[in-house]
N, C-alpha and C. Protein backbone atom coordinates (compact mmCIF):
# COMPACT_ATOMS: atom_id res chain seq x y z
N UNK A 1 25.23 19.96 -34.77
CA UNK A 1 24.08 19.73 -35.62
C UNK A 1 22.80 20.13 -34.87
N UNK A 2 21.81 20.74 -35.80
CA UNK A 2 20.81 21.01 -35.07
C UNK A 2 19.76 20.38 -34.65
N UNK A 3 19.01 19.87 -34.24
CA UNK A 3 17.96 19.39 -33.55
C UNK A 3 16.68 19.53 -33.91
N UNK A 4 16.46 19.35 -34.85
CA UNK A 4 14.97 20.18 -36.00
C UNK A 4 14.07 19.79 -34.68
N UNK A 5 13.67 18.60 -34.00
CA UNK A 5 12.15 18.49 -33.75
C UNK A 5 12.67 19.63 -32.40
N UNK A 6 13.66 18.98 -31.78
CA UNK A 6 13.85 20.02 -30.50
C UNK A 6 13.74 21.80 -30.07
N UNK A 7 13.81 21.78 -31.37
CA UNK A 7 13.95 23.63 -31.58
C UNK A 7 12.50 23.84 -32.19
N UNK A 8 11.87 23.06 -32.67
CA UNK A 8 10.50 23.22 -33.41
C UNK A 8 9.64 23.13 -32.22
N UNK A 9 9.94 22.31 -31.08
CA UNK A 9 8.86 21.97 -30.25
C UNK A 9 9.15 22.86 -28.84
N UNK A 10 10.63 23.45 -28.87
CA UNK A 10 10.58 24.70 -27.87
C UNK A 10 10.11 26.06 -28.32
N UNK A 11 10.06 25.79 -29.42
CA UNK A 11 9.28 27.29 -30.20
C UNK A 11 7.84 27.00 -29.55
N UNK A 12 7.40 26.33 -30.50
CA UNK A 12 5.69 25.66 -30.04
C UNK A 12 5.69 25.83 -28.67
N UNK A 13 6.28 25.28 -27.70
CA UNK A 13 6.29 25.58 -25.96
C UNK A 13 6.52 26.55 -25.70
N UNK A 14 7.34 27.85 -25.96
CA UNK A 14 7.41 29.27 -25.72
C UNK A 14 5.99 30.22 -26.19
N UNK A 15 5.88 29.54 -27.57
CA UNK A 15 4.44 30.40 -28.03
C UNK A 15 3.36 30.16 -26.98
N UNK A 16 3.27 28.74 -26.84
CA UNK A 16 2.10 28.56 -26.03
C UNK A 16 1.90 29.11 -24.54
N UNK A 17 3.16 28.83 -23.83
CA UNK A 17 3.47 29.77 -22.44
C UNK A 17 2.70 31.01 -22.64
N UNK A 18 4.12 31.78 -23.70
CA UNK A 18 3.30 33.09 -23.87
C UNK A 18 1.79 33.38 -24.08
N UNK A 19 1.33 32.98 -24.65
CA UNK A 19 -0.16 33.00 -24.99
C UNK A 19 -1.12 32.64 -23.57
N UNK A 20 -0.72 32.31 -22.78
CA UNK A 20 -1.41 31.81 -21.29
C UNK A 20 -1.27 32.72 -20.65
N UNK A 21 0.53 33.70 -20.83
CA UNK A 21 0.34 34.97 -20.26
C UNK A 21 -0.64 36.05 -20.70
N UNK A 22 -0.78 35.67 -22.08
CA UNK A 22 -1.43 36.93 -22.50
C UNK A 22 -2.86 36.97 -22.25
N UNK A 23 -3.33 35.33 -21.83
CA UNK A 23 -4.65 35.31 -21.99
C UNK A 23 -4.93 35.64 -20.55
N UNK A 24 -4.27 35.33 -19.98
CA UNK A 24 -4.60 35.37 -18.08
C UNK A 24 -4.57 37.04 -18.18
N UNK A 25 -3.92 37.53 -19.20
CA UNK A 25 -3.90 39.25 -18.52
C UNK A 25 -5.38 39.57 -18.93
N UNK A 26 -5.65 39.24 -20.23
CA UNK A 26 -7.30 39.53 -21.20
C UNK A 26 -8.05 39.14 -19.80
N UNK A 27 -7.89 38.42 -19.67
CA UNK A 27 -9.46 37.72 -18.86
C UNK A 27 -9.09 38.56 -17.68
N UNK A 28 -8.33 38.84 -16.62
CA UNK A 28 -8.58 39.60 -15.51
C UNK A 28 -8.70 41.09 -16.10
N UNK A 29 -8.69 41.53 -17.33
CA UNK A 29 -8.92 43.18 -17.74
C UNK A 29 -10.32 42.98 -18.34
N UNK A 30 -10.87 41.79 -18.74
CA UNK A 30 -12.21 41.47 -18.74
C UNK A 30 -13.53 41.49 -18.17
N UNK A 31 -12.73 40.66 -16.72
CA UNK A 31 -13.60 40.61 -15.56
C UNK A 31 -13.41 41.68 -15.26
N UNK A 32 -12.29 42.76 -14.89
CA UNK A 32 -12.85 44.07 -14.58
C UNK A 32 -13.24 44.74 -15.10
N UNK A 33 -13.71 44.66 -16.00
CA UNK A 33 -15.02 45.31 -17.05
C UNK A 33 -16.00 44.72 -16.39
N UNK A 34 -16.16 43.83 -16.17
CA UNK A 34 -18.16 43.11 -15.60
C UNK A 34 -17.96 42.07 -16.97
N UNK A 35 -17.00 41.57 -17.32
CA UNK A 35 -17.44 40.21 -18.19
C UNK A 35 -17.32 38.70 -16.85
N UNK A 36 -17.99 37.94 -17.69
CA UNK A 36 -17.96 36.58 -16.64
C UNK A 36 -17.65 35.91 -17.72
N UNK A 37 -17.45 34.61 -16.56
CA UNK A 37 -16.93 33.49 -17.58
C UNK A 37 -18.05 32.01 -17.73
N UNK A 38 -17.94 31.74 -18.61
CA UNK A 38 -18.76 30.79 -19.03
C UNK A 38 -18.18 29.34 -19.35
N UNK A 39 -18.54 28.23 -18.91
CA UNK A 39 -18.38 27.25 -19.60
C UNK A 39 -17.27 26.48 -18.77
N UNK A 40 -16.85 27.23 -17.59
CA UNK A 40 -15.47 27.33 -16.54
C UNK A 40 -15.43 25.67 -16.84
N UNK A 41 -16.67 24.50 -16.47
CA UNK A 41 -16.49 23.06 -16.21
C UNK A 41 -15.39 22.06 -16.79
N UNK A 42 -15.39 22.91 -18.57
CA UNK A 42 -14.68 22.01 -19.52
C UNK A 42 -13.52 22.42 -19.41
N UNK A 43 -13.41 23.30 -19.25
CA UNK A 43 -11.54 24.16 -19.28
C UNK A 43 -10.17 23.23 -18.70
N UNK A 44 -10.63 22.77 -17.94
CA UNK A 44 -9.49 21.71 -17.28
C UNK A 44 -9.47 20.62 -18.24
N UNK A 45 -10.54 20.60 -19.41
CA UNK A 45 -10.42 19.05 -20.00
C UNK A 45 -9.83 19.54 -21.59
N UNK A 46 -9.72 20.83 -21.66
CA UNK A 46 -9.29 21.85 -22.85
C UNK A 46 -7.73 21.60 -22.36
N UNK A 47 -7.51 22.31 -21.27
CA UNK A 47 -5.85 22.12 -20.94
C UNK A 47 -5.09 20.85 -20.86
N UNK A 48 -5.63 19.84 -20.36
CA UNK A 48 -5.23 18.78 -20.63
C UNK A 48 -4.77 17.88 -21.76
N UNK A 49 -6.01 18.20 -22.94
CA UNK A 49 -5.75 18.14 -24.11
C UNK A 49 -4.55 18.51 -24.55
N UNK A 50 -4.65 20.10 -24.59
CA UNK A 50 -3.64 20.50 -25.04
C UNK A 50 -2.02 20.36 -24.53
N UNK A 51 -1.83 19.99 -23.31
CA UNK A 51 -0.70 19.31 -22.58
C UNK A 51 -0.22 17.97 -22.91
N UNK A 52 -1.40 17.43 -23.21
CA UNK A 52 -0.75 15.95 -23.59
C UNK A 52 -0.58 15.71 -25.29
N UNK A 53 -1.06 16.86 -25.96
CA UNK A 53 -0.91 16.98 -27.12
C UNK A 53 1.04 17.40 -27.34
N UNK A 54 0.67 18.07 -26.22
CA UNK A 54 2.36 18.63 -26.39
C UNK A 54 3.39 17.90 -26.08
N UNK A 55 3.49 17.41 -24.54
CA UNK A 55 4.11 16.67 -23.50
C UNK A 55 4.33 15.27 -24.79
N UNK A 56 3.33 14.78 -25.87
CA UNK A 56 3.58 13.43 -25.97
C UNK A 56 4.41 13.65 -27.41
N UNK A 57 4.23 14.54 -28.21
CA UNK A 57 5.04 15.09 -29.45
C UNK A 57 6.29 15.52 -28.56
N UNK A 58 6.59 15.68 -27.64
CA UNK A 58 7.83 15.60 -27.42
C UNK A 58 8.11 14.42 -27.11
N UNK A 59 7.82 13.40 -26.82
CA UNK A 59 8.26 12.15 -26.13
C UNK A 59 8.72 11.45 -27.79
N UNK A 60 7.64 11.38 -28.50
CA UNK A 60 7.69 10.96 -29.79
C UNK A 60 8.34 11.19 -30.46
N UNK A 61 8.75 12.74 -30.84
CA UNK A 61 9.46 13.95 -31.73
C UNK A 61 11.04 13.46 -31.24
N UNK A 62 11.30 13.92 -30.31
CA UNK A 62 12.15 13.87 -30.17
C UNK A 62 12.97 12.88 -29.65
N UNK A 63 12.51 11.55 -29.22
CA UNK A 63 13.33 10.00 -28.79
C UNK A 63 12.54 9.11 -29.96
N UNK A 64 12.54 9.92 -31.30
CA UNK A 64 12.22 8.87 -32.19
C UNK A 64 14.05 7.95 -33.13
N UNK A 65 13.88 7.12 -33.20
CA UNK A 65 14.85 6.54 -33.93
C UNK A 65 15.76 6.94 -34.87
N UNK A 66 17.21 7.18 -35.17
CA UNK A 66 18.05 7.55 -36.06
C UNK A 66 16.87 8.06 -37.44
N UNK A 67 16.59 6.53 -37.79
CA UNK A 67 16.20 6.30 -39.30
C UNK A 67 14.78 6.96 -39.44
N UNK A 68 13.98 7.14 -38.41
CA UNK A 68 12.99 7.69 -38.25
C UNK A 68 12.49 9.50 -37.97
N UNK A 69 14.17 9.65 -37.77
CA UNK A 69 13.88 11.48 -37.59
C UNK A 69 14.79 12.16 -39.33
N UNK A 70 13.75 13.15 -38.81
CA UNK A 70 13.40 14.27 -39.77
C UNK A 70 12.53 14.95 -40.01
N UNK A 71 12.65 16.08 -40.41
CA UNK A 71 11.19 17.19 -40.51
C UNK A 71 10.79 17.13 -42.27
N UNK A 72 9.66 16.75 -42.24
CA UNK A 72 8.49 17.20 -43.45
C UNK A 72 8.57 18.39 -43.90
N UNK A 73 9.07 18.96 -44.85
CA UNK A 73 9.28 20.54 -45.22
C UNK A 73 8.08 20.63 -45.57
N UNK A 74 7.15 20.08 -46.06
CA UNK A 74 5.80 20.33 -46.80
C UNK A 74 5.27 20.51 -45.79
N UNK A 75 4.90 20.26 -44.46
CA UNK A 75 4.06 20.27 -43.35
C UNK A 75 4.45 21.54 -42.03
N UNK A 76 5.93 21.59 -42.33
CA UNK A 76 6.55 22.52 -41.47
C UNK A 76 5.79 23.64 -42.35
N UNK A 77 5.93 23.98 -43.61
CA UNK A 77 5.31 25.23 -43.91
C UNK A 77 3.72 25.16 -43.77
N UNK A 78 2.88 24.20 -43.86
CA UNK A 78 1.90 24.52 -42.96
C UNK A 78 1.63 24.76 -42.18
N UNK A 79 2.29 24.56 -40.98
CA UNK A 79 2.40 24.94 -39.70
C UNK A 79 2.46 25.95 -39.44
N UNK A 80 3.72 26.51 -40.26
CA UNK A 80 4.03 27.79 -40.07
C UNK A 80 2.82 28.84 -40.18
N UNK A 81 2.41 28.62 -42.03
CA UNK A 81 0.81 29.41 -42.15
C UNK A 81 -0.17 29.37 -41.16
N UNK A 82 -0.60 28.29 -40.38
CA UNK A 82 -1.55 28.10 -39.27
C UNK A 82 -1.01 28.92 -38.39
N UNK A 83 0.63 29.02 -37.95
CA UNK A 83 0.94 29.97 -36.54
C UNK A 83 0.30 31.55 -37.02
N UNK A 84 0.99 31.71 -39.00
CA UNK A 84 0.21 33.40 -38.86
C UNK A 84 -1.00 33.34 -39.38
N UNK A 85 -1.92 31.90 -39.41
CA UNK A 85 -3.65 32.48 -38.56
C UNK A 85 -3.69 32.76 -37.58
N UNK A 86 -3.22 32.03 -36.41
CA UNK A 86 -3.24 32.29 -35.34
C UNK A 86 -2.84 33.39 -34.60
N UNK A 87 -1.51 33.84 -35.10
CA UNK A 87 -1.83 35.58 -35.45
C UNK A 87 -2.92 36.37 -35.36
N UNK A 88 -2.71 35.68 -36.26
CA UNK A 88 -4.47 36.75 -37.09
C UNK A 88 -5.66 36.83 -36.44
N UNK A 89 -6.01 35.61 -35.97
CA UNK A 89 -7.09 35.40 -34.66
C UNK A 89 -6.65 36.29 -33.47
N UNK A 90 -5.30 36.17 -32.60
CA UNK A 90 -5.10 36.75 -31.63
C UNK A 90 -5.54 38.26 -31.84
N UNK A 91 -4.78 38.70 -33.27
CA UNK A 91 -4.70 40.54 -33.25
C UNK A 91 -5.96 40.39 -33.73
N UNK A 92 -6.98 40.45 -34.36
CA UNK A 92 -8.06 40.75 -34.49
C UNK A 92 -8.84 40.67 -33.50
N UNK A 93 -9.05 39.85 -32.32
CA UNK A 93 -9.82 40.25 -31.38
C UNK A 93 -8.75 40.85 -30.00
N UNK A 94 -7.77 40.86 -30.72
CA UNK A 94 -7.47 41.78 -29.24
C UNK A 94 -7.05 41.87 -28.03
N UNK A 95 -7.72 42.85 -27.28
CA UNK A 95 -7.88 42.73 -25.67
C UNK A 95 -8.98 41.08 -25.00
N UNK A 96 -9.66 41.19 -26.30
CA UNK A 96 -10.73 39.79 -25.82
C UNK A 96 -10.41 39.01 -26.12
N UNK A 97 -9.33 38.08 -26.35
CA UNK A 97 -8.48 36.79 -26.96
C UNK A 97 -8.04 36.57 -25.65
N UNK A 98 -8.31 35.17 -25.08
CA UNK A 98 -8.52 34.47 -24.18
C UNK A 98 -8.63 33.21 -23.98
N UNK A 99 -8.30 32.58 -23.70
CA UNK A 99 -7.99 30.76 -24.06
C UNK A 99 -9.87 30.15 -23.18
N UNK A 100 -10.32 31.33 -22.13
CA UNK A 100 -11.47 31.12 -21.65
C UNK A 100 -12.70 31.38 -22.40
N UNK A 101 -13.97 30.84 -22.35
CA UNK A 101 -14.94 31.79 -22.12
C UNK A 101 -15.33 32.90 -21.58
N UNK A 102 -15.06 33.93 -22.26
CA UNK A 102 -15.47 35.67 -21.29
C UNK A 102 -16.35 36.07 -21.97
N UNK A 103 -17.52 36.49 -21.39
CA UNK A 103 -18.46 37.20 -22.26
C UNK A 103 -18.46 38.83 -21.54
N UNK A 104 -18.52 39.53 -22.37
CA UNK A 104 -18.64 40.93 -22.12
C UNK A 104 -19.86 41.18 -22.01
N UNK A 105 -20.61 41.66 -21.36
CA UNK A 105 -21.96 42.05 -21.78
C UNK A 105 -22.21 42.94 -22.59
N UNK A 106 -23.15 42.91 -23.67
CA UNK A 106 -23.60 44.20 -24.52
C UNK A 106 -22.48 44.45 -25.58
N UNK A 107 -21.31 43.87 -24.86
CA UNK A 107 -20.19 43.98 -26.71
C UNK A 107 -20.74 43.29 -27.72
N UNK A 108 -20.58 43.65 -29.06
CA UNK A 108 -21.00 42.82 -30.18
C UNK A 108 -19.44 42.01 -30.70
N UNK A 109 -19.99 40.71 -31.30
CA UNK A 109 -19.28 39.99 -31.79
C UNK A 109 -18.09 40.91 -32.62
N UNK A 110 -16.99 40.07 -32.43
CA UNK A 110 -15.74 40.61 -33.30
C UNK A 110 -16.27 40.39 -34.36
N UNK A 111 -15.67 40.98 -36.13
CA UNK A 111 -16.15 40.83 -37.23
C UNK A 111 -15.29 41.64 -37.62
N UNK A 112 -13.83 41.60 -37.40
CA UNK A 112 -13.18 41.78 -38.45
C UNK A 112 -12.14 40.15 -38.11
N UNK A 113 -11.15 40.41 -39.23
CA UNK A 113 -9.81 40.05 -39.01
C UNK A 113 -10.56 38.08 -40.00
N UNK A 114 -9.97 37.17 -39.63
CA UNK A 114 -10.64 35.78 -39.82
C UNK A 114 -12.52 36.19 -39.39
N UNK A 115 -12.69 36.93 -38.51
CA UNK A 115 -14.01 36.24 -38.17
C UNK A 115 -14.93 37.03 -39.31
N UNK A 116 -14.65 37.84 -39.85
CA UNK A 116 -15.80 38.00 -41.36
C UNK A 116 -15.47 37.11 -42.04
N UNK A 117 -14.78 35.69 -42.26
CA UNK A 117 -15.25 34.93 -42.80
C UNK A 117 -15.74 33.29 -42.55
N UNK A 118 -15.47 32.94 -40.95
CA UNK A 118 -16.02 32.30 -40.38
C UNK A 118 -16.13 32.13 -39.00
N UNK A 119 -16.74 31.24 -38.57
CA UNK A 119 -16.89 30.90 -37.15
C UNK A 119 -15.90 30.72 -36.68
N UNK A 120 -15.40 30.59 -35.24
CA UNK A 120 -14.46 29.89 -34.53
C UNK A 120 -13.30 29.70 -35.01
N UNK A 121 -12.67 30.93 -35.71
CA UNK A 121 -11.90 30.54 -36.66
C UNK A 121 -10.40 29.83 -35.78
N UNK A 122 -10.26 30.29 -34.98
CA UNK A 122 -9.16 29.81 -33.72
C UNK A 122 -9.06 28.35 -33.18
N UNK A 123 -10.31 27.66 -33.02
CA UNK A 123 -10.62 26.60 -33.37
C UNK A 123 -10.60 25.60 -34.24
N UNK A 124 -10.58 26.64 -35.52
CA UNK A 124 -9.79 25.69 -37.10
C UNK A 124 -8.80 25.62 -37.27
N UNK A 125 -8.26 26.90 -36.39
CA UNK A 125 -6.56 26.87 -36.32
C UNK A 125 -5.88 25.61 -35.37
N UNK A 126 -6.97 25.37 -34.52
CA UNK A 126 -5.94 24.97 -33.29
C UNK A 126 -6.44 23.02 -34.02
N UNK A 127 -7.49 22.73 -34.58
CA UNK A 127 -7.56 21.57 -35.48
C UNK A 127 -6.85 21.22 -36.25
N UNK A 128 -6.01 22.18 -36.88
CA UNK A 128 -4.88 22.03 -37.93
C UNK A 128 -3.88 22.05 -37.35
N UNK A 129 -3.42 22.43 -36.42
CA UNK A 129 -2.76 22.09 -35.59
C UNK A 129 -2.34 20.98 -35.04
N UNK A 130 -3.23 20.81 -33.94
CA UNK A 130 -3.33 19.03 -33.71
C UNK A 130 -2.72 17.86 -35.13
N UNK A 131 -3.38 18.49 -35.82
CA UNK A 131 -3.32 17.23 -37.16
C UNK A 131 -1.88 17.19 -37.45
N UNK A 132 -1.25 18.79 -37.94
CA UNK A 132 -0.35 18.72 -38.33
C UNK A 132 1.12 18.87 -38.05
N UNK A 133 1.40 19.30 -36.99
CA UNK A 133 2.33 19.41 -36.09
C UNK A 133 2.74 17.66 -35.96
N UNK A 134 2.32 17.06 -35.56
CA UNK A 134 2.35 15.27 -35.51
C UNK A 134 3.13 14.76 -37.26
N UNK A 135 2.10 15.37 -38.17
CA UNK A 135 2.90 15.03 -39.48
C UNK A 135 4.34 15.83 -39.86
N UNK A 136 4.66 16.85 -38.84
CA UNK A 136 6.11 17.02 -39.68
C UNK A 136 6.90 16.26 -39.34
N UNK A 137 6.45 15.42 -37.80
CA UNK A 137 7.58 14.43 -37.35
C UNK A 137 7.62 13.35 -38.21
N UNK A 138 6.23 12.74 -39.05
CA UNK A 138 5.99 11.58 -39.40
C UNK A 138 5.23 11.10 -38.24
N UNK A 139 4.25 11.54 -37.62
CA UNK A 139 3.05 10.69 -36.78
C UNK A 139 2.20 11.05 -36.79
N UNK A 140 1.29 10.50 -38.18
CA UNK A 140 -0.05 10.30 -38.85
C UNK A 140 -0.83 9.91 -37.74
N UNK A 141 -0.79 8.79 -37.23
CA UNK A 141 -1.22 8.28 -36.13
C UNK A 141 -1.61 9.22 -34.92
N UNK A 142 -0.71 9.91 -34.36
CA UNK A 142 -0.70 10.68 -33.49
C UNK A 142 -1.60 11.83 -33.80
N UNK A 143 -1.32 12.52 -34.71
CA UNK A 143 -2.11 13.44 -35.32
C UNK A 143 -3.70 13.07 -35.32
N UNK A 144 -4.08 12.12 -35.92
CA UNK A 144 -5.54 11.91 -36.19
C UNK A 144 -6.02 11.26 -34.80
N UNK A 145 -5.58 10.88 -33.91
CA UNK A 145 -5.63 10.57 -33.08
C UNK A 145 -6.36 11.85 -32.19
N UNK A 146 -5.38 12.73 -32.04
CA UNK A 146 -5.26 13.68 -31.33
C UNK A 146 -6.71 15.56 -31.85
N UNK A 147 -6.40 14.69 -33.07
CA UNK A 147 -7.30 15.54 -34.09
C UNK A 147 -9.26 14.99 -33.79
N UNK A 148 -8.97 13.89 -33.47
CA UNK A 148 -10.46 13.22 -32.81
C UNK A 148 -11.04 13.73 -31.50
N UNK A 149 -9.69 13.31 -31.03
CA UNK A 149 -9.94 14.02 -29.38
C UNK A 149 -10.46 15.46 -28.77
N UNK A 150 -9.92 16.57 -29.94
CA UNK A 150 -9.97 17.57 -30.40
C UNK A 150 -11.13 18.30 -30.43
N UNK A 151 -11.65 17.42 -31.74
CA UNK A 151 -13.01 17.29 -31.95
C UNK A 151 -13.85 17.51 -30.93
N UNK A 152 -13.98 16.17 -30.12
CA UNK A 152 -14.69 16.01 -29.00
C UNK A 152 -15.04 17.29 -28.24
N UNK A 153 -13.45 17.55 -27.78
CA UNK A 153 -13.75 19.01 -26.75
C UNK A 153 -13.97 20.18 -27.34
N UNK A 154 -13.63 20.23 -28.51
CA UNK A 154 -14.31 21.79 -29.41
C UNK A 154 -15.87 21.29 -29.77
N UNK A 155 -16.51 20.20 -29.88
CA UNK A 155 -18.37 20.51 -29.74
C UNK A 155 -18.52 20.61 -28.42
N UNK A 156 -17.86 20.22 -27.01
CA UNK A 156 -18.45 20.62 -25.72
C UNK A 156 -18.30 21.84 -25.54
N UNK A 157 -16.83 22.66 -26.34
CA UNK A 157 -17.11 23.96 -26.02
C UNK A 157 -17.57 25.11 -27.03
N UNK A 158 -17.93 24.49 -28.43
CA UNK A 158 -18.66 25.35 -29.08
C UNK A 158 -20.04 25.85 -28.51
N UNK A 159 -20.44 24.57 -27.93
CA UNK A 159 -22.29 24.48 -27.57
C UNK A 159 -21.83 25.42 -26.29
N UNK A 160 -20.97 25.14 -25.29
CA UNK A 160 -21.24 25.98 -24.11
C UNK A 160 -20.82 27.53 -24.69
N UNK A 161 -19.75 27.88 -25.64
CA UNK A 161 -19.76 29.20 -25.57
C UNK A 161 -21.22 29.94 -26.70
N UNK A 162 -21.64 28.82 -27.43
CA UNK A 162 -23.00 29.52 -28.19
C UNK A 162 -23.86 29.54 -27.21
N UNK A 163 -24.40 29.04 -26.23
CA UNK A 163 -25.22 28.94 -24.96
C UNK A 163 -24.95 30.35 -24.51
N UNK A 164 -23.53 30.16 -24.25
CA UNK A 164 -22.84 31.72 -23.27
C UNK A 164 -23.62 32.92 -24.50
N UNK A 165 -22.95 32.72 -25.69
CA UNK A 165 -24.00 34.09 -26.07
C UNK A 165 -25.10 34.28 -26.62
N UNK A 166 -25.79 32.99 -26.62
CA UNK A 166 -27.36 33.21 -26.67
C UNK A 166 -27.75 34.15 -25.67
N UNK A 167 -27.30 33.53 -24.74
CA UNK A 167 -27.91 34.25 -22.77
C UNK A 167 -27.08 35.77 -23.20
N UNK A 168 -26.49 36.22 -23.63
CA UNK A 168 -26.23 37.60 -23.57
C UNK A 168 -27.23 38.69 -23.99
């Protein structure tokens, strides 16, 4: 028998790995362009987040009770849609998709893909996220929880990366 949360949450852990590779390659093909990084202070409090967001949906997800496991089909397919925004965010910006602050100098803002139609759109992704990943297990709790916390560190790093490109 299969293991719904276990295979759902090593997917989620492979994507995310990958994506650290991809971003560590962006940012050193960045900096050797002459981009810098901005905002370096909060980044350790970004990763953390996102580690204990993960680390504890597995603790939860998966040593939850007989009567208590099962996956939300209504929420799993949200999820799913949020992974191909997140897509969509990655390939639309590219070589500059980066889990950091990098500012290029003199590049202009991306404006295709999500971002002709809003801000930070990666950021709305990764909010829906938080929220909903927690509800396919059944942890409302966890989710809004985690969805607060969220919050918090996406206004410390909206303001530092709008700062970063004011100064550009």
């Amino acid at each position: 028998m299969i293991d719904w949360a276990v295979l759902i949450l090593a997917l989620v852990t492979a994507q995310r790995l990958g994506e650290l590779v991809l971003a560590r390659r962006n940012t050193r093909r960045l900096l050797a362009r002459g981009a810098h990084e901005a905002g370096a202070a909060h980044y350790p409090l970004i990763v953390a987040l996102h580690a204990a967001w993960l680390l504890g949906l597995w603790y939860l997800a998966v040593y939850r009770s007989p009567a208590e496991q099962g996956i939300n089909l209504l929420w799993i397919t949200v999820f799913v849609v949020l992974q191909l925004a997140r897509v969509w965010v990655i390939v639309s910006l590219g070589e500059r998709w980066t889990t950091r602050i990098i500012i290029l100098p003199d590049a202009p803002l991306v404006q295709r893909g999500p971002y002709r139609f809003l801000s930070h759109p990666n950021y709305w992704v990764v909010a829906g996220e938080f929220l909903v990943l927690p509800l396919v297990f059944g942890l409302a709790w966890y989710g809004l929880a985690f969805t607060l916390l969220n919050a918090v560190a996406m206004w410390i790093r909206i303001r530092a990366e709008s700062a970063a490109l004011g100064s550009q």
